[in-house]
C-alpha atoms as a PDB file:
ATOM      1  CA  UNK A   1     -14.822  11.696  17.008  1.00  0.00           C
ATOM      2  CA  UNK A   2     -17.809  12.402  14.971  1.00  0.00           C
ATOM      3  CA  UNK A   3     -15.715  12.564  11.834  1.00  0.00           C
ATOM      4  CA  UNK A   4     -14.132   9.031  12.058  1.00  0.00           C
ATOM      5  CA  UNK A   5     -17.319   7.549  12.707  1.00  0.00           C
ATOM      6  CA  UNK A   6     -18.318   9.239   9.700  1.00  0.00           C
ATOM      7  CA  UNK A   7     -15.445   8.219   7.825  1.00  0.00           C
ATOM      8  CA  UNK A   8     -15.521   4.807   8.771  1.00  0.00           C
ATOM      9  CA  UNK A   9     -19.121   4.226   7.736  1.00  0.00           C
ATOM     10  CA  UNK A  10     -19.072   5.035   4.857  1.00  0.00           C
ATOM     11  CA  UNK A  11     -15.310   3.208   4.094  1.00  0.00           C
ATOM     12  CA  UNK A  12     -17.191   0.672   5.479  1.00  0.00           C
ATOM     13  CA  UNK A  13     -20.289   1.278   2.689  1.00  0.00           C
ATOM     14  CA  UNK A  14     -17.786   1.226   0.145  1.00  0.00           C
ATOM     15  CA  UNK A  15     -16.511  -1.872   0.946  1.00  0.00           C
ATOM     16  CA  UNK A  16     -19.932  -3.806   1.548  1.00  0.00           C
ATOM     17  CA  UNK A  17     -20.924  -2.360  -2.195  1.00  0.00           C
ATOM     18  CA  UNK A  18     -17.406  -3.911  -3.792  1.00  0.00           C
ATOM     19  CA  UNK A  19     -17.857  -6.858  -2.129  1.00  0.00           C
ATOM     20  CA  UNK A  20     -21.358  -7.033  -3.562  1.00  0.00           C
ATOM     21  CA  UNK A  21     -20.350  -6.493  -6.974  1.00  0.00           C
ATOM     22  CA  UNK A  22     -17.454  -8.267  -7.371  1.00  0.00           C
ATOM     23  CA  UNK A  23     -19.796 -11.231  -6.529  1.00  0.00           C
ATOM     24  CA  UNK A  24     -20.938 -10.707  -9.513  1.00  0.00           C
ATOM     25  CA  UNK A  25     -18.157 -10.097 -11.804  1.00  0.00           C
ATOM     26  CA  UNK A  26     -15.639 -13.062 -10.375  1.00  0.00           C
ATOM     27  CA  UNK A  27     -17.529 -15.467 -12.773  1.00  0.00           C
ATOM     28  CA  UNK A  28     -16.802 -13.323 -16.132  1.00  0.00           C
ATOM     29  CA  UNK A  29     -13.360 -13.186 -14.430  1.00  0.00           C
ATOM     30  CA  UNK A  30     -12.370 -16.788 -14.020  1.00  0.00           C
ATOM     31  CA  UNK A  31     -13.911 -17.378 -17.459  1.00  0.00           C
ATOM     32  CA  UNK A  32     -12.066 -14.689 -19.347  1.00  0.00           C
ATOM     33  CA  UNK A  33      -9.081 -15.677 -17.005  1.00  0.00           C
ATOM     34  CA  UNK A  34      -9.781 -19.626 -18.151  1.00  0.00           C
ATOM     35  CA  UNK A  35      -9.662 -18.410 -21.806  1.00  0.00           C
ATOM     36  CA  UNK A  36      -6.374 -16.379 -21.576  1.00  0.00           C
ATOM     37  CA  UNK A  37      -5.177 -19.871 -20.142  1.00  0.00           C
ATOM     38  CA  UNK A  38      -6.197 -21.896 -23.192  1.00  0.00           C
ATOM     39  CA  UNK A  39      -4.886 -19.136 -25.157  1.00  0.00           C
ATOM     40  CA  UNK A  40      -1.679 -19.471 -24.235  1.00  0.00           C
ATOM     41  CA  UNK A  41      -1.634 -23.633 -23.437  1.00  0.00           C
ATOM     42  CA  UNK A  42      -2.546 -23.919 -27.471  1.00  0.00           C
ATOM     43  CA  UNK A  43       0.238 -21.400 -28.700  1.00  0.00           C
ATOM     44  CA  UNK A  44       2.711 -23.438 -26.420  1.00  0.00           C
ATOM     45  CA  UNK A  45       1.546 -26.554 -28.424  1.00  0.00           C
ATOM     46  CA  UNK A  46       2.257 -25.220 -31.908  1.00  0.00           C
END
């Protein structure tokens, strides 16, 4: 029982800290995402 617990906190801990970051990072993603977009919109137009 002690194990799970164990294993579940710190799944749990790893979770919480990707959630964190990717905070962080899903800006620079829609923007590079946004780009790619554009990208490919203006080499459809040619």
């Amino acid at each position: 029982m002690k194990r799970i617990a164990t294993c579940l906190l710190l799944s749990l801990g790893f979770v919480a800290s990707a959630l964190l970051t990717g905070c962080n990072t899903m800006r620079g993603i829609g923007q590079d995402v946004q780009r790619a977009g554009s990208a490919v919109e203006n080499a459809a137009k040619k």
